[in-house]
N, C-alpha and C. Protein backbone atom coordinates (compact mmCIF):
# COMPACT_ATOMS: atom_id res chain seq x y z
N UNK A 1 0.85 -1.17 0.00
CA UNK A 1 0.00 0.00 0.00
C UNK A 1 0.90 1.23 0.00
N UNK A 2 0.75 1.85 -1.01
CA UNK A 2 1.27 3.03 -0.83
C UNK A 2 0.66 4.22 -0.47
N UNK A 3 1.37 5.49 0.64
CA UNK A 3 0.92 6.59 0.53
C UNK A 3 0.18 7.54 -0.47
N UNK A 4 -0.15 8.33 0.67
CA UNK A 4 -0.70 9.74 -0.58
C UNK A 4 0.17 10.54 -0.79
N UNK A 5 1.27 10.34 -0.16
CA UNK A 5 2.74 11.65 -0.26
C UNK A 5 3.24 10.73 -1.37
N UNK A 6 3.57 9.38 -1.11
CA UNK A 6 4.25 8.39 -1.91
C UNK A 6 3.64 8.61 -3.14
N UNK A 7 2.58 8.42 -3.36
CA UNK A 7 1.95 8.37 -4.83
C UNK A 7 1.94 9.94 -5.70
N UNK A 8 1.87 11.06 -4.86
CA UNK A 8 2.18 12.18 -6.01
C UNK A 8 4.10 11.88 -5.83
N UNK A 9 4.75 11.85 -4.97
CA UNK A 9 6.58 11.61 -5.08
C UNK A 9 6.68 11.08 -6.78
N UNK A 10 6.11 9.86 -6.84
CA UNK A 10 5.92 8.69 -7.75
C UNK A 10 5.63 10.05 -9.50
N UNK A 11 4.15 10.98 -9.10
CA UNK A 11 4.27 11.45 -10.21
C UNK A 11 5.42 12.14 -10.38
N UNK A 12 5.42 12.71 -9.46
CA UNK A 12 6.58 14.39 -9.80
C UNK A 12 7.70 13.85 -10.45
N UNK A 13 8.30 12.29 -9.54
CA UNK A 13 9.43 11.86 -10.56
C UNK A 13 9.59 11.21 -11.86
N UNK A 14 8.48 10.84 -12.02
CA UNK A 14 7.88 10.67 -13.53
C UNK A 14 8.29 11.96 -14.30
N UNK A 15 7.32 13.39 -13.89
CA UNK A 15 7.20 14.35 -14.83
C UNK A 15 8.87 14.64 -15.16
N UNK A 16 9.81 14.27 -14.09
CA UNK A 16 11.37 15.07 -14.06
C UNK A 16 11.99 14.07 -15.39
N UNK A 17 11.76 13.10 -15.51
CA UNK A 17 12.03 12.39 -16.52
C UNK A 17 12.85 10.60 -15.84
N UNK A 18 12.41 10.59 -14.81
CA UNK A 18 12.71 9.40 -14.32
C UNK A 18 11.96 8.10 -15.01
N UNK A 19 13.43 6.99 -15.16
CA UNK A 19 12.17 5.61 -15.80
C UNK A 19 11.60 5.34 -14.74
N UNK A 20 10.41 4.09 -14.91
CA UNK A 20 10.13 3.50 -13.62
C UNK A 20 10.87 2.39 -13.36
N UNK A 21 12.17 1.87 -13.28
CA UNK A 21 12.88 1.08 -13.12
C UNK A 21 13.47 2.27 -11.89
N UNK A 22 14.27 3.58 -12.40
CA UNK A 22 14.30 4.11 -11.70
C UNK A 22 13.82 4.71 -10.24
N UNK A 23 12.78 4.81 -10.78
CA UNK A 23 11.62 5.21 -9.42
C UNK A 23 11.67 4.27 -8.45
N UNK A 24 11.80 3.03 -8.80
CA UNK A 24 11.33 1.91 -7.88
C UNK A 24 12.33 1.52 -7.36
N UNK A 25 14.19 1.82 -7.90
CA UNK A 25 14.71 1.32 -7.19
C UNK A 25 15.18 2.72 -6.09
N UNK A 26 15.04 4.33 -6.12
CA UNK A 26 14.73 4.79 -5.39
C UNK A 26 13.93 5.15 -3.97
N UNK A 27 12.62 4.34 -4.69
CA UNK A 27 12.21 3.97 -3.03
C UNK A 27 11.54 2.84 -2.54
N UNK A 28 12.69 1.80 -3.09
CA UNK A 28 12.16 0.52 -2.86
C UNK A 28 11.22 -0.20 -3.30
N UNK A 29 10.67 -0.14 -4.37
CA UNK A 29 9.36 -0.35 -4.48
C UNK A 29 9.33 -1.43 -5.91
N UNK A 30 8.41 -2.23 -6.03
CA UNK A 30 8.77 -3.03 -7.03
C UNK A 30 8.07 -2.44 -8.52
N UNK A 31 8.68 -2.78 -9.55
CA UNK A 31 8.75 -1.70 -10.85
C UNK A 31 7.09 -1.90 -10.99
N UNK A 32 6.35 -3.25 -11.06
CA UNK A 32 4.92 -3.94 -11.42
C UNK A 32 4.05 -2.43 -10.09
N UNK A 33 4.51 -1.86 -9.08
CA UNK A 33 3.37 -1.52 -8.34
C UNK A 33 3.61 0.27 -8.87
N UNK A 34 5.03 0.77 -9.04
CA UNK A 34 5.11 2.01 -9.46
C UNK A 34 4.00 2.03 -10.85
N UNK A 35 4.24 1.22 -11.78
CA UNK A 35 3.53 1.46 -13.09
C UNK A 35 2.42 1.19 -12.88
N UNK A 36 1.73 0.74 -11.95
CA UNK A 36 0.57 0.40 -11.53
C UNK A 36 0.15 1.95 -10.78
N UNK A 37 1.01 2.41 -10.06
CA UNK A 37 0.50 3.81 -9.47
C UNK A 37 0.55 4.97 -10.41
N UNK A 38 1.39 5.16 -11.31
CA UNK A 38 1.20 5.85 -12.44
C UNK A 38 0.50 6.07 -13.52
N UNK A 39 -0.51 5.00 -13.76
CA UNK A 39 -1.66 4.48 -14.59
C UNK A 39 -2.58 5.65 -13.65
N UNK A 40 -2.80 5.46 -12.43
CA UNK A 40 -3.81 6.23 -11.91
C UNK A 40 -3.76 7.84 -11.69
N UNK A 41 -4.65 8.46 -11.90
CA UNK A 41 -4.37 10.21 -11.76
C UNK A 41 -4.55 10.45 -10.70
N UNK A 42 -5.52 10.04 -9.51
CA UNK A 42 -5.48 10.32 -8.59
C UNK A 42 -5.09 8.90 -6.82
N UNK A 43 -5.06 9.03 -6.12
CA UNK A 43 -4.60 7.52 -5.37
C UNK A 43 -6.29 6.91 -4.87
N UNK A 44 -5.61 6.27 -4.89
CA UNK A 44 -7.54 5.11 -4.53
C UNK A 44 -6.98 4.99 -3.06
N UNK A 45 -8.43 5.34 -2.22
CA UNK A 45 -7.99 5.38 -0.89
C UNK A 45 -8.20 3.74 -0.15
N UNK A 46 -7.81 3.11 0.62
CA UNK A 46 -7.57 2.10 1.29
C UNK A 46 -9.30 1.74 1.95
N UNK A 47 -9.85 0.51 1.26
CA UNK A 47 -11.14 0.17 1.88
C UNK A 47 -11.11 -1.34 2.06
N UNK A 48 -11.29 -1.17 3.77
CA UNK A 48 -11.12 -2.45 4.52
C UNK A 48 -12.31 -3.59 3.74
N UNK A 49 -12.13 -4.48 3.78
CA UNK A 49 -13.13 -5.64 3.23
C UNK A 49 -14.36 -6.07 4.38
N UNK A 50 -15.06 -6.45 3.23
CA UNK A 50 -16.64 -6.40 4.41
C UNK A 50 -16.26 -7.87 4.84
N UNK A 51 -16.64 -7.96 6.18
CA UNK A 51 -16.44 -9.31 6.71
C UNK A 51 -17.91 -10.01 6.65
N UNK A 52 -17.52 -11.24 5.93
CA UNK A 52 -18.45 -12.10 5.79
C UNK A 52 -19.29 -12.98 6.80
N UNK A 53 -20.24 -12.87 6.93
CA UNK A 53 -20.67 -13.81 8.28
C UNK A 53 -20.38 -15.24 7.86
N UNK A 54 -20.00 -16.12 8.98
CA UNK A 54 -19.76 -17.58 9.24
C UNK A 54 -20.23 -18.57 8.91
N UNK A 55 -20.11 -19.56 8.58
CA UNK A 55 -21.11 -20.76 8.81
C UNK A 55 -22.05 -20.57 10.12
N UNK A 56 -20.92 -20.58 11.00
CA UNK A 56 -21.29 -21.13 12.90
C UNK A 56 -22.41 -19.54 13.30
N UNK A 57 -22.08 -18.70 12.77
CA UNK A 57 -23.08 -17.89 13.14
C UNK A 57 -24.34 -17.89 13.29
N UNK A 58 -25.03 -18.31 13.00
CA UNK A 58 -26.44 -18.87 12.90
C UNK A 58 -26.65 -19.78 14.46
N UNK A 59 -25.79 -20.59 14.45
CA UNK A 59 -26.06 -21.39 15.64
C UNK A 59 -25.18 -21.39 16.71
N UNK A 60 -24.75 -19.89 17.11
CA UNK A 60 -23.76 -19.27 18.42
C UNK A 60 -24.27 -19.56 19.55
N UNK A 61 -25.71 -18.51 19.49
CA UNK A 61 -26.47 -18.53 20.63
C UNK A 61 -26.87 -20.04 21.13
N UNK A 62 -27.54 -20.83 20.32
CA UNK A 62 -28.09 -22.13 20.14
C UNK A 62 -26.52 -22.83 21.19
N UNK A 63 -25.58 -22.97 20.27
CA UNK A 63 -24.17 -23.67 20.74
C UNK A 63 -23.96 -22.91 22.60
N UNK A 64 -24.24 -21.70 22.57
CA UNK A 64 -24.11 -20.99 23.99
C UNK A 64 -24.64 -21.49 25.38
N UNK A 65 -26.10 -22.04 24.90
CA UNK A 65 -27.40 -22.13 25.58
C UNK A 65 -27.07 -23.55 25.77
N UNK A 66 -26.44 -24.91 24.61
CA UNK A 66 -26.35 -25.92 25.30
C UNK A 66 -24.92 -25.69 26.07
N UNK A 67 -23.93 -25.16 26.13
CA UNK A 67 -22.69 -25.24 26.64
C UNK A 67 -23.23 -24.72 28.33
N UNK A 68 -24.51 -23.82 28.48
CA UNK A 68 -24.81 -23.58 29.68
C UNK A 68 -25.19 -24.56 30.63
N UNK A 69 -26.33 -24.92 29.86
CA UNK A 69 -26.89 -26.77 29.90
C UNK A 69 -25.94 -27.50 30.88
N UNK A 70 -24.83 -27.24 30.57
CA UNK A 70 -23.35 -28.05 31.13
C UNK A 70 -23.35 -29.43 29.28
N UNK A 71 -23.67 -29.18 28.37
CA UNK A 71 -22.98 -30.08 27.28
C UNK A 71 -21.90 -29.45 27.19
N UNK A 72 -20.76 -29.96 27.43
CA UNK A 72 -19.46 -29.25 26.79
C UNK A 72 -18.74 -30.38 26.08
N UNK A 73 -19.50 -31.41 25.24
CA UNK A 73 -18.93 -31.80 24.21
C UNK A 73 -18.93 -31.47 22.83
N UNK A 74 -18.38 -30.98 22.17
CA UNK A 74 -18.41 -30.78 20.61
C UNK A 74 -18.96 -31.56 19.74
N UNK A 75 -18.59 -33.11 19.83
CA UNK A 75 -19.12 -33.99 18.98
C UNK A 75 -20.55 -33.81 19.26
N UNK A 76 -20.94 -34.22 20.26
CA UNK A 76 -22.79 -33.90 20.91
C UNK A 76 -23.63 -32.51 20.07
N UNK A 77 -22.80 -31.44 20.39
CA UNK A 77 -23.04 -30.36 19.69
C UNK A 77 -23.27 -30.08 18.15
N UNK A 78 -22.12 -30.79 17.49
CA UNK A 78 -21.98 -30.44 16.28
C UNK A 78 -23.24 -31.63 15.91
N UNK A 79 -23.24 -32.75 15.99
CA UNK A 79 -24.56 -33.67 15.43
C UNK A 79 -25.94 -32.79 15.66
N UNK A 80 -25.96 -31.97 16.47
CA UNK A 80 -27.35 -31.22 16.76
C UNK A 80 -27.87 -30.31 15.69
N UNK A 81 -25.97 -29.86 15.60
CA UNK A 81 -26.45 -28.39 15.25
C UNK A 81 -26.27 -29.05 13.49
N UNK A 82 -25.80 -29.71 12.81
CA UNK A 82 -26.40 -30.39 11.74
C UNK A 82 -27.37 -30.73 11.33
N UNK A 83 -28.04 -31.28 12.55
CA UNK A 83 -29.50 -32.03 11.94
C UNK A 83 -30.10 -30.57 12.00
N UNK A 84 -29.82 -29.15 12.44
CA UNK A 84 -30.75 -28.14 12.14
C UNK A 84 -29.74 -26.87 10.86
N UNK A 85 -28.81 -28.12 10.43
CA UNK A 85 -28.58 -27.49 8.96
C UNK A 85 -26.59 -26.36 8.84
N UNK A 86 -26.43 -27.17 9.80
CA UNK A 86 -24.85 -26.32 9.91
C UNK A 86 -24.25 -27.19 9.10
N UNK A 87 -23.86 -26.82 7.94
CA UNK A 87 -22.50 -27.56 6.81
C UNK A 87 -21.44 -26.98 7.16
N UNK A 88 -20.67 -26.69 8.66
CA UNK A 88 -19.13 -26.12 8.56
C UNK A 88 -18.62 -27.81 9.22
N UNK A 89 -16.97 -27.50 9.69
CA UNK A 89 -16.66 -28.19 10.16
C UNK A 89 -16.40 -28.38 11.70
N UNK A 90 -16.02 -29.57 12.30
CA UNK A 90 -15.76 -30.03 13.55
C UNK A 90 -14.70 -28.61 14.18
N UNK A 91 -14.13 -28.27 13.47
CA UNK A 91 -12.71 -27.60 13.94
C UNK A 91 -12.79 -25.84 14.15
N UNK A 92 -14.16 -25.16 13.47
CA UNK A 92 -14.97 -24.15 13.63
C UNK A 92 -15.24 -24.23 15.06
N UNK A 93 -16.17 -25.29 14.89
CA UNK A 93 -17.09 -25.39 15.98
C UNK A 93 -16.04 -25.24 17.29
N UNK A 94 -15.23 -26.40 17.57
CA UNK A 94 -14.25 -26.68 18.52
C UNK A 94 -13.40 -25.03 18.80
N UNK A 95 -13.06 -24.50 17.66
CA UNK A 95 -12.40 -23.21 18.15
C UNK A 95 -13.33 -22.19 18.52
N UNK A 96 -14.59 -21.53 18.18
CA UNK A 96 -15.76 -20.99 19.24
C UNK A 96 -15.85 -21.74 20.15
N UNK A 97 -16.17 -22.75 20.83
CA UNK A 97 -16.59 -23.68 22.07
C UNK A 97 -15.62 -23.30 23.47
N UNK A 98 -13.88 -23.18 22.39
CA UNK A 98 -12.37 -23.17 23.48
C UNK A 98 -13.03 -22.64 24.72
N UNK A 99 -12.89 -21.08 23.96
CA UNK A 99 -12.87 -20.02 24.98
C UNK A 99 -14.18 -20.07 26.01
N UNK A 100 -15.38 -20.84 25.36
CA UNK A 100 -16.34 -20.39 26.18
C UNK A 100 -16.53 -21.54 27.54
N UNK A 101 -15.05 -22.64 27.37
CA UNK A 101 -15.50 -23.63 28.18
C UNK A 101 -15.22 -23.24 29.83
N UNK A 102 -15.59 -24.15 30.90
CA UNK A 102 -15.42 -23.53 32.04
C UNK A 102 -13.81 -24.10 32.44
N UNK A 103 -13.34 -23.47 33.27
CA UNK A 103 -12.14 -23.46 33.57
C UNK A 103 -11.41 -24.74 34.68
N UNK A 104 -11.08 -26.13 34.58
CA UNK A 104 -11.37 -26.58 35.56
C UNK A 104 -10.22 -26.44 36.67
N UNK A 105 -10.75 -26.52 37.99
CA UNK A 105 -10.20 -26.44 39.24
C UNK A 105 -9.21 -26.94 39.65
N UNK A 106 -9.76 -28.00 39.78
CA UNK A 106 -9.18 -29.32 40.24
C UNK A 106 -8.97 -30.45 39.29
N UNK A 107 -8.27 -31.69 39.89
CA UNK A 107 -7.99 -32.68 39.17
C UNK A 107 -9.03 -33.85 39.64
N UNK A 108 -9.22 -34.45 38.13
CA UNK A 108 -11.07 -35.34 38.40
C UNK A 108 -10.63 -36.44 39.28
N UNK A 109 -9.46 -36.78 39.43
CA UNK A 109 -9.11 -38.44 40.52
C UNK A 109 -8.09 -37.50 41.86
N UNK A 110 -8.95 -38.09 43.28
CA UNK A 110 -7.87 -37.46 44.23
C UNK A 110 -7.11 -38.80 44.56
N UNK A 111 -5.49 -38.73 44.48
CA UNK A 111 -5.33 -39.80 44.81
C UNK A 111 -4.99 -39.63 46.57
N UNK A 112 -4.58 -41.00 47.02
CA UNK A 112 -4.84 -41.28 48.17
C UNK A 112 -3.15 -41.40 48.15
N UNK A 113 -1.95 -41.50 49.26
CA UNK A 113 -0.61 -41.62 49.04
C UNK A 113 -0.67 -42.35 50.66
N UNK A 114 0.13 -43.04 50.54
CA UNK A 114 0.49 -43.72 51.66
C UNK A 114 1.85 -44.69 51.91
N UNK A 115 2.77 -44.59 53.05
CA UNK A 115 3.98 -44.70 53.13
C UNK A 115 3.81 -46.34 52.43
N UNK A 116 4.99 -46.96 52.28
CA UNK A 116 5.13 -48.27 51.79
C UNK A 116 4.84 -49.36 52.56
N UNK A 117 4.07 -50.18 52.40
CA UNK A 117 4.59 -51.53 53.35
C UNK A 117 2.57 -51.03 54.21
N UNK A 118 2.29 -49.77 54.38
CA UNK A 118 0.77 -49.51 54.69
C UNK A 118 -1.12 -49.80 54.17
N UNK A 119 -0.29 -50.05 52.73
CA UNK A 119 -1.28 -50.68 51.68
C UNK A 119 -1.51 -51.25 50.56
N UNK A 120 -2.47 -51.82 50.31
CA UNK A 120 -2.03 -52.94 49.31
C UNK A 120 -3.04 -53.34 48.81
N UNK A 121 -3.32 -53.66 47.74
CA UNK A 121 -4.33 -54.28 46.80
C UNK A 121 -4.62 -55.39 46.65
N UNK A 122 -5.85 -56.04 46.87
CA UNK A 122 -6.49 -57.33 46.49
C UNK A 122 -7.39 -57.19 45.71
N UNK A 123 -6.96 -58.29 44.68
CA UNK A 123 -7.78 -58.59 43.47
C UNK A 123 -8.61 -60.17 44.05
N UNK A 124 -9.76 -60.37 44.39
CA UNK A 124 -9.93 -61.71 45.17
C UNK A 124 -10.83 -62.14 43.43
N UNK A 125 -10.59 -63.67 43.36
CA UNK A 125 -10.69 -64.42 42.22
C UNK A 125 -11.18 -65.73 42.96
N UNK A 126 -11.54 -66.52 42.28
CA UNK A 126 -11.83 -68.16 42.28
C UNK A 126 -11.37 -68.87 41.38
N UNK A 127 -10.09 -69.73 41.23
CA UNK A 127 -9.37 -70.42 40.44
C UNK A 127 -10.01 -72.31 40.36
N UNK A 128 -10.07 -72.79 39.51
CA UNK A 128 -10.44 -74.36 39.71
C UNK A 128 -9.39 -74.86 38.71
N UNK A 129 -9.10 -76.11 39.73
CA UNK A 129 -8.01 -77.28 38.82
C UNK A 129 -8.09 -78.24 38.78
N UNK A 130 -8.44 -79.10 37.51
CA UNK A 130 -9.20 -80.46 37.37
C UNK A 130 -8.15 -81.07 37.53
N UNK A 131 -7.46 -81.58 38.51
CA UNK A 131 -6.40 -82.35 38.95
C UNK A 131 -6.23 -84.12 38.35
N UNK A 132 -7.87 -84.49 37.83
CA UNK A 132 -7.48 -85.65 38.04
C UNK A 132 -8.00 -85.97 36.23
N UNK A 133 -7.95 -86.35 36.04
CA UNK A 133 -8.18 -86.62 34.58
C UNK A 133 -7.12 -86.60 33.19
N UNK A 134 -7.27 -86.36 32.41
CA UNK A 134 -6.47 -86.22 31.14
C UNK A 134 -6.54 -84.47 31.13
N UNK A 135 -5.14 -84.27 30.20
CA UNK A 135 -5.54 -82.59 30.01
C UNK A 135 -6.56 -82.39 28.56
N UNK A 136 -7.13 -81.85 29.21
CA UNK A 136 -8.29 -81.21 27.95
C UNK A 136 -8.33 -80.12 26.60
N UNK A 137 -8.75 -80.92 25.95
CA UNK A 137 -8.61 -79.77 24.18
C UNK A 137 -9.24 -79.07 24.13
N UNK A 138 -9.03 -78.25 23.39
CA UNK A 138 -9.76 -76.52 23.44
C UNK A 138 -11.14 -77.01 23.21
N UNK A 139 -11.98 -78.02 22.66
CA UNK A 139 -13.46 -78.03 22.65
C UNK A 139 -13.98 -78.43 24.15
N UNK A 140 -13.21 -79.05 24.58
CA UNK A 140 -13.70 -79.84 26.29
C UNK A 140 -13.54 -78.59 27.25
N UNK A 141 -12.53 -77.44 26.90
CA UNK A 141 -12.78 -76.43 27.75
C UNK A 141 -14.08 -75.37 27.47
N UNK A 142 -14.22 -75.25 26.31
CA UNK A 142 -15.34 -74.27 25.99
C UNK A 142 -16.64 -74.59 26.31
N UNK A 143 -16.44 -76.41 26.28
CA UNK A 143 -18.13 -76.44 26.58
C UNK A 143 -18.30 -76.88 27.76
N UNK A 144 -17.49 -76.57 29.28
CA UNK A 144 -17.40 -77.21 30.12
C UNK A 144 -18.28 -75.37 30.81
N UNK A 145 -18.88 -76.10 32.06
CA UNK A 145 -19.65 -74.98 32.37
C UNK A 145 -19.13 -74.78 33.76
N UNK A 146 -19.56 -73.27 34.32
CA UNK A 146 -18.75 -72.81 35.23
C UNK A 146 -19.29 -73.59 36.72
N UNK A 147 -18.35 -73.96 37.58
CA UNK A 147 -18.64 -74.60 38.70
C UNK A 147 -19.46 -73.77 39.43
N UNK A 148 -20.38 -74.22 40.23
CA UNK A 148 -21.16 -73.94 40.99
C UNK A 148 -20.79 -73.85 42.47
N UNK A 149 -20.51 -73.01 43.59
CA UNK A 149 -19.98 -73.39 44.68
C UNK A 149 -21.34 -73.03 45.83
């Protein structure tokens, strides 16, 4: 983008008899944008671009109202907000959702700590061993049914 000082500079050194090879390597500028500013008589002023509304726009509030709910899953969300006609993607959605999620506190498991040799884990099971017979082929185990105690 060039100035409005820049762009009459650009004529005046034109009118003195400067090429535009010249011009451009005077003030940096590449030869394609000087001859491009010299084509014009007066400078075209700088107009920001209209911002387009979103896919996800339509269904902010909607996405807001279940995240209040306490849904703060995306996948849950995004199947909803489809079946009422959102064609964007997972990754839209997920980057509006970030910011609006709640912040968590704490950690979801408290563990418990205790010196060594103080506690200990049992897994209690029931094992059976047919001690007396032949050993058995994989069909005699599958169709053998669970003991009864």
């Amino acid at each position: 983008m060039i100035k409005n000082g820049e762009f009459y500079m650009i004529h005046e050194m034109r009118k003195r008899g400067m090429s535009i090879t010249q011009i451009a390597e005077e003030l940096g500028r590449d030869r394609k944008t000087i001859r491009k500013w010299l084509q014009k008589s007066e400078p075209v002023p700088y107009q920001r671009q209209v911002t387009r509304p979103g896919k996800l726009d339509p269904f902010k509030d909607y996405i807001l109202q279940r995240m209040q709910e306490g849904c703060l899953n995306a996948a849950v969300i995004y199947d909803e907000i489809r079946a009422k006609g959102y064609t964007g993607g997972m990754t839209i959605l997920r980057s509006f959702m970030q910011p609006h999620r709640p912040t968590v506190i704490q950690k979801a498991t408290v563990r418990f700590e205790t010196p060594p040799g103080h506690q200990s884990q049992v897994d209690w099971g029931r094992f059976r061993v047919d001690w007396h017979g032949t050993p058995w082929s994989c069909q005699e185990k599958c169709s053998l049914k669970t003991p009864s105690y």
